[in-house]
Protein backbone atom coordinates (compact mmCIF):
# COMPACT_ATOMS: atom_id res chain seq x y z
CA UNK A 1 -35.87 -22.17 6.15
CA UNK A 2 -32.83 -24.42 4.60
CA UNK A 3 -29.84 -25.16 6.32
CA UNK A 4 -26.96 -25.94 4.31
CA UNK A 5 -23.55 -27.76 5.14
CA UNK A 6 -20.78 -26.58 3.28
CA UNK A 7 -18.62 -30.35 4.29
CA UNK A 8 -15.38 -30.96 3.57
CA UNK A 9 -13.47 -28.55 1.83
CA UNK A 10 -10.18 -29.59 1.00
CA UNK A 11 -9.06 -26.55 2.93
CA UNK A 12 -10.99 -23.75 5.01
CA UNK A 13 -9.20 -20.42 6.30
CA UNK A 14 -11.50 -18.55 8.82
CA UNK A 15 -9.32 -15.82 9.47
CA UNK A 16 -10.05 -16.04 13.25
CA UNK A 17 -7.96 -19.45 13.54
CA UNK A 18 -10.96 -21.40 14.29
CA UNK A 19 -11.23 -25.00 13.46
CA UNK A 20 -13.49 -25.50 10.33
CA UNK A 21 -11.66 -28.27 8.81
CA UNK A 22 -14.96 -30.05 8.30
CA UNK A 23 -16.81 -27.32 6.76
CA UNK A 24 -19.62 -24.71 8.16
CA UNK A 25 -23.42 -24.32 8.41
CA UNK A 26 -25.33 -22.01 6.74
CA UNK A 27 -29.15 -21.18 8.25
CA UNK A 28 -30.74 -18.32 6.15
CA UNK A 29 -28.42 -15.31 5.71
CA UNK A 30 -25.78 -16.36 8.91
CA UNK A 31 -22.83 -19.04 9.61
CA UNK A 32 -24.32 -21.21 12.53
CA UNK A 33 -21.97 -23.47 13.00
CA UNK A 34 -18.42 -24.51 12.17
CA UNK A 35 -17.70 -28.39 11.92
CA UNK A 36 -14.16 -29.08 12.97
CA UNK A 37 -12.20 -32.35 11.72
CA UNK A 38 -13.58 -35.58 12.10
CA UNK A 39 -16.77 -33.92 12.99
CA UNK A 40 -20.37 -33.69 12.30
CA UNK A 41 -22.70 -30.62 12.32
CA UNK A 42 -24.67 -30.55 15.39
CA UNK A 43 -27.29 -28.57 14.00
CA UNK A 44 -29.87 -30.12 11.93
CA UNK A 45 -29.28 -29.72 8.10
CA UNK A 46 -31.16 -30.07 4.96
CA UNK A 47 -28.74 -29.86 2.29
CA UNK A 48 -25.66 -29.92 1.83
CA UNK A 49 -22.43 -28.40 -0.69
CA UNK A 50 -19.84 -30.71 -1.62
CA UNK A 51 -16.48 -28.38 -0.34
CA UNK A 52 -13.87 -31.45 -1.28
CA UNK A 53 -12.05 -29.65 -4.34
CA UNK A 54 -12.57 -25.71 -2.68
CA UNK A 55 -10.89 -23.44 -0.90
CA UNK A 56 -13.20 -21.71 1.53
CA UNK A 57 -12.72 -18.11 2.73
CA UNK A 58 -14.71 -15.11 4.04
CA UNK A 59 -15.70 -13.35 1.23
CA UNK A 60 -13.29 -10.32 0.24
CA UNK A 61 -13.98 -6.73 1.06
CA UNK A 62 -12.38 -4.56 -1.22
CA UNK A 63 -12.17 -1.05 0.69
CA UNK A 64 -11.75 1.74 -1.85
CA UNK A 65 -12.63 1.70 -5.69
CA UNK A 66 -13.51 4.01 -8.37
CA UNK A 67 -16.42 2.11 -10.20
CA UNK A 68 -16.51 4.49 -13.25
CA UNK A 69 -12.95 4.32 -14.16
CA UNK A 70 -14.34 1.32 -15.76
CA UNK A 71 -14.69 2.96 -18.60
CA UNK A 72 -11.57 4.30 -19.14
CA UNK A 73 -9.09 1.46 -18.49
CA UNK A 74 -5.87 1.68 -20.06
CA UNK A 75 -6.61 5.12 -21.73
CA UNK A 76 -4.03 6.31 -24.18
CA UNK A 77 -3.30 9.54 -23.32
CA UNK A 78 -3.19 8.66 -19.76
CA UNK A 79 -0.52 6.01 -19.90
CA UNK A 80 2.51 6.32 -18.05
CA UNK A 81 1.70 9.46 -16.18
CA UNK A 82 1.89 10.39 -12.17
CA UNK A 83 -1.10 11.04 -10.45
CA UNK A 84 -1.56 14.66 -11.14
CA UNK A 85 -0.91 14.20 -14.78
CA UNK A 86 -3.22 11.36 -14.89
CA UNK A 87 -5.78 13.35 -13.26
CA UNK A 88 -5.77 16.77 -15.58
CA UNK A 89 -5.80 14.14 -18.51
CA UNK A 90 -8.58 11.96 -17.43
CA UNK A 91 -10.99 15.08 -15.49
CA UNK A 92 -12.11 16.36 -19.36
CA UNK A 93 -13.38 12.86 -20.55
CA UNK A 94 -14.94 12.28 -16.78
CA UNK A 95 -16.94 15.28 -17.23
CA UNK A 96 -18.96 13.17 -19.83
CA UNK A 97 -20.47 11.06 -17.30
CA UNK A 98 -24.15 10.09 -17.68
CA UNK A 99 -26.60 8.29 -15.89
CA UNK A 100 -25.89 5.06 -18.54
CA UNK A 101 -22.50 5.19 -17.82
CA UNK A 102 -22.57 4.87 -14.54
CA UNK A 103 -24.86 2.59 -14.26
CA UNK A 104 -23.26 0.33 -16.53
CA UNK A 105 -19.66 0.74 -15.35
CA UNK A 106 -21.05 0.11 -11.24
CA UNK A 107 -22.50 -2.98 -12.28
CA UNK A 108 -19.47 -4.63 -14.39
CA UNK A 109 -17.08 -3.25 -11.64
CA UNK A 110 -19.53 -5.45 -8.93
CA UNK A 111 -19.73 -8.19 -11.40
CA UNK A 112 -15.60 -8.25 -12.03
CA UNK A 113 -15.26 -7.96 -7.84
CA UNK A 114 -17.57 -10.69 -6.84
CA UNK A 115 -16.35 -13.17 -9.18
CA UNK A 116 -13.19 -12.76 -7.91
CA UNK A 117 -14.64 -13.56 -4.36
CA UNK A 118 -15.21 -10.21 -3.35
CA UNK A 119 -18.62 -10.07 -1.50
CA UNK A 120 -18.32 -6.47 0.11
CA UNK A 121 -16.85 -2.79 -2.36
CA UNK A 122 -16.61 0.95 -0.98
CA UNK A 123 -16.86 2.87 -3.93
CA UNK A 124 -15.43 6.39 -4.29
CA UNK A 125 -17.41 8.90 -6.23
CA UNK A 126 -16.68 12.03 -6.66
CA UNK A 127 -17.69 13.39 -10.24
CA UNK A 128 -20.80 15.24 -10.52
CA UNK A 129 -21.98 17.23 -13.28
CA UNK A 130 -24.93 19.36 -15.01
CA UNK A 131 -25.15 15.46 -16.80
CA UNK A 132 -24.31 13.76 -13.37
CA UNK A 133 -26.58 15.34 -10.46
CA UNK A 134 -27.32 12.24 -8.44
CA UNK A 135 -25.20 9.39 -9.32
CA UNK A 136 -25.00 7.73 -6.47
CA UNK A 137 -29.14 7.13 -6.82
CA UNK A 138 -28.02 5.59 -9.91
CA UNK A 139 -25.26 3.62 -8.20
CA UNK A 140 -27.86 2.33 -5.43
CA UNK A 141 -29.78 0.54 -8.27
CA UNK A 142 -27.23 -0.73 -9.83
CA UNK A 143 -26.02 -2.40 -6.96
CA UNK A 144 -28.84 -4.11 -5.80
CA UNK A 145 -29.29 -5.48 -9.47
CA UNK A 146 -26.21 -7.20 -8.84
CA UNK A 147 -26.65 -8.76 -5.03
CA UNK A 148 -23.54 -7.26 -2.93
CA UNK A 149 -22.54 -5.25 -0.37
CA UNK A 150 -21.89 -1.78 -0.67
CA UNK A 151 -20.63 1.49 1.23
CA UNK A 152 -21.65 3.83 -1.75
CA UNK A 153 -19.65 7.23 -0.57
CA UNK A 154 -20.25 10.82 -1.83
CA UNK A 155 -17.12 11.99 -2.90
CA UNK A 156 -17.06 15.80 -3.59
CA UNK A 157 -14.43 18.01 -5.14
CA UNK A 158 -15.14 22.19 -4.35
CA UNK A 159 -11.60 23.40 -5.13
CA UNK A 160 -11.33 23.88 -8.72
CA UNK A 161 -8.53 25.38 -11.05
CA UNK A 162 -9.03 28.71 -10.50
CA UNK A 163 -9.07 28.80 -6.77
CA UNK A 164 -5.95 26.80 -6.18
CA UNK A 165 -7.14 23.16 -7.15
CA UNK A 166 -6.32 20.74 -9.50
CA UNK A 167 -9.55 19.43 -10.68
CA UNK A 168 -11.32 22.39 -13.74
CA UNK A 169 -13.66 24.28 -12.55
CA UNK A 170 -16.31 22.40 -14.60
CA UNK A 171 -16.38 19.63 -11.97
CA UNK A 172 -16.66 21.81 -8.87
CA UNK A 173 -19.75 21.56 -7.01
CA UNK A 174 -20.87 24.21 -4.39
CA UNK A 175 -20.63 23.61 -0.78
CA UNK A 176 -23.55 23.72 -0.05
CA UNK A 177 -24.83 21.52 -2.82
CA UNK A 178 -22.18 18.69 -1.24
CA UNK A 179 -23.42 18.83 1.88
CA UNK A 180 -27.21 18.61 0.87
CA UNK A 181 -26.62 16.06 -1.21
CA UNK A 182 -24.77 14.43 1.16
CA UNK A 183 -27.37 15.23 4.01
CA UNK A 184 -30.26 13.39 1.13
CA UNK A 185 -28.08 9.88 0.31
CA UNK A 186 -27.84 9.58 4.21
CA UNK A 187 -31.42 10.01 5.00
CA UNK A 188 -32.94 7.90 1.95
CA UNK A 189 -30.23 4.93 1.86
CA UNK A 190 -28.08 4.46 4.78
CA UNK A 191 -28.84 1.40 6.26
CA UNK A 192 -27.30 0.60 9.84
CA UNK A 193 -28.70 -3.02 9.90
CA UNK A 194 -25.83 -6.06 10.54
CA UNK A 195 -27.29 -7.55 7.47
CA UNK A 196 -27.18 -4.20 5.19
CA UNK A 197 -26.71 -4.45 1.96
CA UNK A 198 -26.26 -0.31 1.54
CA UNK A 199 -24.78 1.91 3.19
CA UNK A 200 -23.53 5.51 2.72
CA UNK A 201 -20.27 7.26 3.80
CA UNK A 202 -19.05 11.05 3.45
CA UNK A 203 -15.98 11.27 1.19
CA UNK A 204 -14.65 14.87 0.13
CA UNK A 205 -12.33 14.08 -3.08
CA UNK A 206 -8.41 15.19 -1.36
CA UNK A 207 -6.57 17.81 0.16
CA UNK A 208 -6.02 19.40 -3.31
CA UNK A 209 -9.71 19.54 -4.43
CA UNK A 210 -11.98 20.21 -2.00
CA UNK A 211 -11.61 23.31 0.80
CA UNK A 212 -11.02 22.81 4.86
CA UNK A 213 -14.36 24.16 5.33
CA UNK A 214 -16.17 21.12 3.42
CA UNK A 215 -13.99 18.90 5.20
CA UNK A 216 -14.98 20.34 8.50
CA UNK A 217 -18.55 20.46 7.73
CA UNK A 218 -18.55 17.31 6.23
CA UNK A 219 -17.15 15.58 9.61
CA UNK A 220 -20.15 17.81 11.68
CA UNK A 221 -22.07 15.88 9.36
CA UNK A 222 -20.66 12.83 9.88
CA UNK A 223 -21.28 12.80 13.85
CA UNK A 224 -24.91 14.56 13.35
CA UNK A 225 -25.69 11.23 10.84
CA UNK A 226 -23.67 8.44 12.38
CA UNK A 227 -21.75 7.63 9.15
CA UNK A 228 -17.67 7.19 8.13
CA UNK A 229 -15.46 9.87 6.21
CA UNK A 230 -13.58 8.69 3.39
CA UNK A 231 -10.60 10.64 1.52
CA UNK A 232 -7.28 10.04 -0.48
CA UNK A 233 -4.29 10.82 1.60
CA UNK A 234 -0.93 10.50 1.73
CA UNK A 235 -0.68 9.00 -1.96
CA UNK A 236 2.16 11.17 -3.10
CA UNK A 237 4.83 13.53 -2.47
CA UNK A 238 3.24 16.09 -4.71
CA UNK A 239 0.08 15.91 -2.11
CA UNK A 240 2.62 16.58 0.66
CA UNK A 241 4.10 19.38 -1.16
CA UNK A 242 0.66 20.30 -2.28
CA UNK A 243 -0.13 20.78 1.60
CA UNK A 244 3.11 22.60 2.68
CA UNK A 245 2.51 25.13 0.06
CA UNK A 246 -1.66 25.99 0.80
CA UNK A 247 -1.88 24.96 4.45
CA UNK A 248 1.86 25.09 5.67
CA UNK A 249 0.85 21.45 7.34
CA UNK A 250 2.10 18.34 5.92
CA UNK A 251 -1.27 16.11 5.15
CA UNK A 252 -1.98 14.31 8.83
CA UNK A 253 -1.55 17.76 10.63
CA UNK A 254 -3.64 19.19 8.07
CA UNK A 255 -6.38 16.35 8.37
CA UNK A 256 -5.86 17.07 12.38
CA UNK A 257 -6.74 20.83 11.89
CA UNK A 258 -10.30 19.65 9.94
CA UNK A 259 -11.45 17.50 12.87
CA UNK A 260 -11.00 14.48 10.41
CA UNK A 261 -8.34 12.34 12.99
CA UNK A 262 -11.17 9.85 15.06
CA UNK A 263 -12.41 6.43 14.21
CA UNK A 264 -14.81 7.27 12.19
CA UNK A 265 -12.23 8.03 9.30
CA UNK A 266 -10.66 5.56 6.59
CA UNK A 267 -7.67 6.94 4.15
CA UNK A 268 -6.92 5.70 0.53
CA UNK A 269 -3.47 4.86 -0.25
CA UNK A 270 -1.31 6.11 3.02
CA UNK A 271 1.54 5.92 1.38
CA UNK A 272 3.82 8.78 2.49
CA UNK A 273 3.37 8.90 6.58
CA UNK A 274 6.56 9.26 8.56
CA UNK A 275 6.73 7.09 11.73
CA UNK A 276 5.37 9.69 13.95
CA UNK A 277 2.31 10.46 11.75
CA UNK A 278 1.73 6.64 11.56
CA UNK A 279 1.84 6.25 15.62
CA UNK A 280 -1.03 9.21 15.38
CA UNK A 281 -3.01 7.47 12.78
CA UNK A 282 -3.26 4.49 14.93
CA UNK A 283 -3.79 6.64 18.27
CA UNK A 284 -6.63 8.43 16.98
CA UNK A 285 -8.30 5.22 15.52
CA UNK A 286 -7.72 6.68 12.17
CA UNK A 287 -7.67 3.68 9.19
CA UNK A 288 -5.77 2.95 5.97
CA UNK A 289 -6.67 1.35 2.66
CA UNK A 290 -3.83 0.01 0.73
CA UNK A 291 -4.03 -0.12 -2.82
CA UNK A 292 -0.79 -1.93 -4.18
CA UNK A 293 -1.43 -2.21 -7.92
CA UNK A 294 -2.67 1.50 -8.37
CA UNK A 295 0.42 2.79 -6.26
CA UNK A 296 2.78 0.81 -9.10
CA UNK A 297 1.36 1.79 -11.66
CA UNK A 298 1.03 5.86 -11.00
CA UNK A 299 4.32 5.09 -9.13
CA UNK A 300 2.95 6.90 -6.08
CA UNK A 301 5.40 4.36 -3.56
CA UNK A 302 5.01 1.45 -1.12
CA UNK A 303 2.97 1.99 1.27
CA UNK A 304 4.16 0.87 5.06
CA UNK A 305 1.71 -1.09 5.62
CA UNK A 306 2.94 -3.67 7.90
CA UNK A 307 4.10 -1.39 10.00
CA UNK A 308 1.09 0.21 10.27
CA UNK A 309 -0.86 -2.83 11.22
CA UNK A 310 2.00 -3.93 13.98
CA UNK A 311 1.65 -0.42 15.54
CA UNK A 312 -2.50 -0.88 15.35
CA UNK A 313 -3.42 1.13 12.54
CA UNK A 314 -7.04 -0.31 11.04
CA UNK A 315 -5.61 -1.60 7.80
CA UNK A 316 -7.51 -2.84 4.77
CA UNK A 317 -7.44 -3.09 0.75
CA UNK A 318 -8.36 -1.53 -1.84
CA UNK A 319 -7.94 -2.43 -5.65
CA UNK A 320 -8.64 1.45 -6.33
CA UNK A 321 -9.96 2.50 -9.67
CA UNK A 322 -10.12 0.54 -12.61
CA UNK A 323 -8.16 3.12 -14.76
CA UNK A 324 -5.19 3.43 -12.12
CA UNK A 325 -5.22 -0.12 -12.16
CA UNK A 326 -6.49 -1.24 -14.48
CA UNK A 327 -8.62 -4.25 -13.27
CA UNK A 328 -11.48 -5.14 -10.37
CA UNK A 329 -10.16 -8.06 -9.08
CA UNK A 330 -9.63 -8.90 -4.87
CA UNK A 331 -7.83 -11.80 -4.60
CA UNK A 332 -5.42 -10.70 -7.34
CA UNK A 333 -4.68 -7.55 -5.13
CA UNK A 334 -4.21 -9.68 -2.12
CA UNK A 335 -1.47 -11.37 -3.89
CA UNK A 336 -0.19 -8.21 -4.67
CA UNK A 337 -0.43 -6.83 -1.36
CA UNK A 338 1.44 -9.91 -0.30
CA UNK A 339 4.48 -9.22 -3.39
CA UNK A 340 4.45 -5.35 -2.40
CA UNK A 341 4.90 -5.96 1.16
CA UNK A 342 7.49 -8.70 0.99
CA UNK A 343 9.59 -6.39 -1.54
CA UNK A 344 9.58 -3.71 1.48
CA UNK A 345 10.15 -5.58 4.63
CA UNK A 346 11.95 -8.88 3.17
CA UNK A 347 10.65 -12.82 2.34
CA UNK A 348 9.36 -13.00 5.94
CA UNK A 349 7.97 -9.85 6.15
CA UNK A 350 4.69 -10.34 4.84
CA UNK A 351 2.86 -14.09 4.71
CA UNK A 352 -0.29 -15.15 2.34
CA UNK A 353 -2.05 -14.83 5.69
CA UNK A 354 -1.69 -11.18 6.46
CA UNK A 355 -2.13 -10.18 2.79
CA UNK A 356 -5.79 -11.90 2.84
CA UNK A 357 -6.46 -10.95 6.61
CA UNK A 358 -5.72 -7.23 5.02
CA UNK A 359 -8.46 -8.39 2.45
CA UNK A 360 -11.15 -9.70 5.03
CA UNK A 361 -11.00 -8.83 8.84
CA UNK A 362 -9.10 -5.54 8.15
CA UNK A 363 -11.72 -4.32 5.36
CA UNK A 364 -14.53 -5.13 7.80
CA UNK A 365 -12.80 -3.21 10.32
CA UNK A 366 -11.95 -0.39 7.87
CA UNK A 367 -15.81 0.07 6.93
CA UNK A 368 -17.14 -1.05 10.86
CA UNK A 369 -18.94 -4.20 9.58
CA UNK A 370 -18.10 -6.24 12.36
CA UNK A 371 -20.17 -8.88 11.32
CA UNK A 372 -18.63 -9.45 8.09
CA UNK A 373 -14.54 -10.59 7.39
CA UNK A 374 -13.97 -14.03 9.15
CA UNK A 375 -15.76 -17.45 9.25
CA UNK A 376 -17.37 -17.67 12.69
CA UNK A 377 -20.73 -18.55 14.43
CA UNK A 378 -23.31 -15.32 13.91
CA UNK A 379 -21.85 -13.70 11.47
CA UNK A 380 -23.36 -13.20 7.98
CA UNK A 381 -23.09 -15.66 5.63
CA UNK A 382 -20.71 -14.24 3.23
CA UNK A 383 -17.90 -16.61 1.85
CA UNK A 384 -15.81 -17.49 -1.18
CA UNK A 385 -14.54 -20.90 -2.61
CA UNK A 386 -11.60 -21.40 -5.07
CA UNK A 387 -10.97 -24.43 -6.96
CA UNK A 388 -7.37 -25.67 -7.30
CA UNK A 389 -7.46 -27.63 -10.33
CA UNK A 390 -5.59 -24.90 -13.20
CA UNK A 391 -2.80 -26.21 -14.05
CA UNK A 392 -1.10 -22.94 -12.13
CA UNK A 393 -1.88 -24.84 -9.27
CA UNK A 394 -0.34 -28.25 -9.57
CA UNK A 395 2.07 -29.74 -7.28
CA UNK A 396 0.68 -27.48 -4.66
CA UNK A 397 1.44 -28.23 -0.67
CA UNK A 398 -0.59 -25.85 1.17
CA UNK A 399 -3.86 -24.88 -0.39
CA UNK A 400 -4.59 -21.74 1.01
CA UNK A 401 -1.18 -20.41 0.34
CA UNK A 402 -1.14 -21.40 -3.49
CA UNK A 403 -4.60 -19.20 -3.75
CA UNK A 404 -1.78 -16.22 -3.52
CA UNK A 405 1.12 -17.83 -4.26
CA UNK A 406 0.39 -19.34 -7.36
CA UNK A 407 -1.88 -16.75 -8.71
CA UNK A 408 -6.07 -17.00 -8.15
CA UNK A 409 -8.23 -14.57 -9.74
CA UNK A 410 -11.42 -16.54 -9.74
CA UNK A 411 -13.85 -18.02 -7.79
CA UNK A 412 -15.44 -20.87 -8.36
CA UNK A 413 -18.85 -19.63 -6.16
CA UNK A 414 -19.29 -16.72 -3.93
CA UNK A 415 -22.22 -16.62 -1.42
CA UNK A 416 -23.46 -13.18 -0.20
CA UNK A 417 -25.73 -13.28 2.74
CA UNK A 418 -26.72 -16.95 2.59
CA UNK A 419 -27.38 -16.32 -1.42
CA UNK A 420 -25.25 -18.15 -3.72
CA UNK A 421 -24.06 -15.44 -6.04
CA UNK A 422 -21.13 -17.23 -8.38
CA UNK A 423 -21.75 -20.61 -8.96
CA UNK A 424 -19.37 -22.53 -11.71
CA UNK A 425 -17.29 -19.46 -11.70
CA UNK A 426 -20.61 -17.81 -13.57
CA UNK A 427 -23.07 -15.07 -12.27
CA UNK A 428 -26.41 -16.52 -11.64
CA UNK A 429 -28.39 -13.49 -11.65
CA UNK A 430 -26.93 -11.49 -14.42
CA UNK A 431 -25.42 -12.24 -17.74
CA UNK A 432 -22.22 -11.34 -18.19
CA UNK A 433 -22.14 -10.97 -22.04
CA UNK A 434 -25.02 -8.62 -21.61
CA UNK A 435 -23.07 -6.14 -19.07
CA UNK A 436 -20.25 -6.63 -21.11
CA UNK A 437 -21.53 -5.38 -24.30
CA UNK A 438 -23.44 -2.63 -22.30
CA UNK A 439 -20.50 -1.40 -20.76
CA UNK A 440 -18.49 -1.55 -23.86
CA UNK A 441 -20.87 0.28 -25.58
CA UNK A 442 -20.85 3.19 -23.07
CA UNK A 443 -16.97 3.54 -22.73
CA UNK A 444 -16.59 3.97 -26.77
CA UNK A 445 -19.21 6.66 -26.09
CA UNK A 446 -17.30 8.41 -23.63
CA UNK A 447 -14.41 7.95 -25.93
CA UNK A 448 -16.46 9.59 -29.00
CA UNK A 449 -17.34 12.77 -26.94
CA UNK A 450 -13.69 12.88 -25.90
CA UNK A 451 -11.89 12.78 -29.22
């Protein structure tokens, strides 16, 4: 078994404010040490990683994501519209879904995340089809082709056009189908291990596609497995309206009346919460994925999110899917986190270090993985190290602030459970041309069966 010294980095944020000015050690897949300044390791080593021109972090944890909106990034006739718009445009060329597509848009959405230091994704799927029946199988592969984390959730959508929805009927899936399906993933892949690299979460689509009664036997299902609930929430004031109208409850009483307000719950987006709904949220244990970029470009709002974290609410990030977007990339949507939140609450409202503490400890939280999200003794080996040396960065004072501040969206090598991952800024298991072209090749297919 090697033990490895990650020494000297010119700059090392472990999110806990621990001294690691001197570097860490790595023994297999778990951080056994950090080495303060003017230190030595006192654990025996074996090799070691010359940190001098990095910045280290935890590795990223991206919270919510769409990994087959891949394939239809910056779609034409889906420019410029609102969510619902964007939706009812974008549901006919979904429906096209295969097994190659998804397969090939989940592993260049992981590639894309973990060489921008992301080491740990929640993806959100909730397409299924007559084409489509078990994507998530297909997802499961995919993943472990590409050596990262995953919470892999079944997303579900059972209220369709015709009954009230928004999604066509063409994408709704029986009840009972969801929660069989849902019942399989948990039984064949959920892993509950500190060192998983798979696990599986319950995720009924939103308020305005799937019924109360999947949501309430989806969170029966949730306590009778031991697994998280996932759901969009809150992302705009048509949803709110959406819920006035149907349930006569704006969206937290309405996720109150379904059993869904406990810890076991995360929300995407949370944008449109008044203060008392946000002093329940955190009450109940109820968390919140923020996902900056995609709320500017759909226009959806700013979400409150430092006030959310001040009052308690679990708080993480999400870069959301990669047509709402339209890119995969964690450290860029700290920095935007960081813009977003010092837009609504002023120059001092929001530092570099909450924006990537949103991106780390607060994701972990978000998806339970205590043992992932900070740089400390016993936790899993997962980190990220930028180089400062792009001329974006010159004249730089404080490292870790510039990684925001003046714009990362690389790394220069990502470890994932004591596994180098990214070295050189360049996949070391996969070739990137290759899922490139692959991936190109099956979003101009979608495209063809759309037109």
């Amino acid at each position: 078994m090697s033990v490895l010294w990650l020494r000297h980095p010119l700059a090392c944020w472990t999110g806990t404010g621990e001294n690691a000015d001197n570097g860490l050690v790595v023994r297999d897949n778990h951080i056994v040490e950090l080495v303060a300044k003017g230190r030595e390791p006192a654990t025996a080593y074996d090799q070691t990683f010359d940190a001098s021109n990095h910045v280290l972090l935890p590795g990223l944890i991206n919270c919510h994501h769409h990994f087959f909106q891949t394939l239809t990034r910056a779609f034409p006739p889906a420019l410029n519209k609102g969510l619902f718009d964007w939706l009812q445009t974008l549901y006919p060329v979904w429906t096209n879904l295969d097994d190659d597509a998804i397969y090939a848009s989940t592993r260049l959405a992981l590639a894309e995340l973990l060489m921008s230091g992301c080491t740990t994704a929640a993806d959100h799927h909730y397409v299924f089809s007559t084409l489509l029946p078990r994507a998530i199988d297909t997802q499961v592969s995919a993943a472990h082709s590409i050596g990262m984390r995953v919470t892999l959730t079944r997303g579900s959508m059972s209220l369709g056009e015709s009954a009230g929805g928004l999604p066509p009927d063409f994408l709704v899936e029986t009840e009972a189908s969801i929660l069989s399906e849902s019942r399989r993933l948990v039984d064949r892949y959920h892993d509950r291990r500190p060192e998983s690299f798979c696990r599986i979460a319950l995720a009924p689509c939103s308020p305005f596609s799937v019924t109360p009664d999947l949501m309430r036997e989806s969170a029966q299902l949730a306590v009778e497995k031991d697994v998280l609930l996932h759901t969009h929430l809150g992302e705009t004031e048509d949803e709110n309206q959406f819920c006035l109208n149907r349930f006569n409850q704006r969206p937290v009483d309405y996720l109150d009346s379904v059993g869904w307000l406990n810890e076991r719950v995360w929300l995407a987006h949370g944008i449109h919460f008044n203060d008392g709904e946000i002093q329940r949220l955190a009450g109940s244990g109820v968390g919140v994925c923020h996902c900056p970029s995609s709320n500017m470009l759909l226009g959806s709002g700013q979400c409150r999110a430092q006030e959310m974290r001040h009052v308690g609410v679990r708080l993480g990030l999400g870069v959301d899917g990669s047509a709402s977007n339209d890119g995969s990339n964690m450290i860029q949507e700290a920095r935007q986190a960081m813009l977003m939140q010092k837009l609504t609450y002023g120059a001092a409202g929001c530092s570099h270090r909450d924006a990537l503490t949103m991106a780390t400890s607060g994701g972990a939280a978000l998806l339970q993985r205590p043992e992932l999200g900070t740089l400390a003794k016993g936790q899993q080996a997962d980190l990220a190290l930028f180089r400062l040396e792009k001329p974006r960065f010159s004249g730089h004072g404080d490292p870790v602030a510039a990684l925001l501040l003046c714009g990362a969206h690389r790394a220069d090598f990502v470890m994932v459970g004591g596994r180098w991952k990214v070295k050189a800024g360049e996949l070391i298991d996969n070739d990137i041309d290759r899922l490139i072209a692959e991936h190109t090749q099956a979003a101009q297919r979608l495209r063809d069966k759309a037109a």
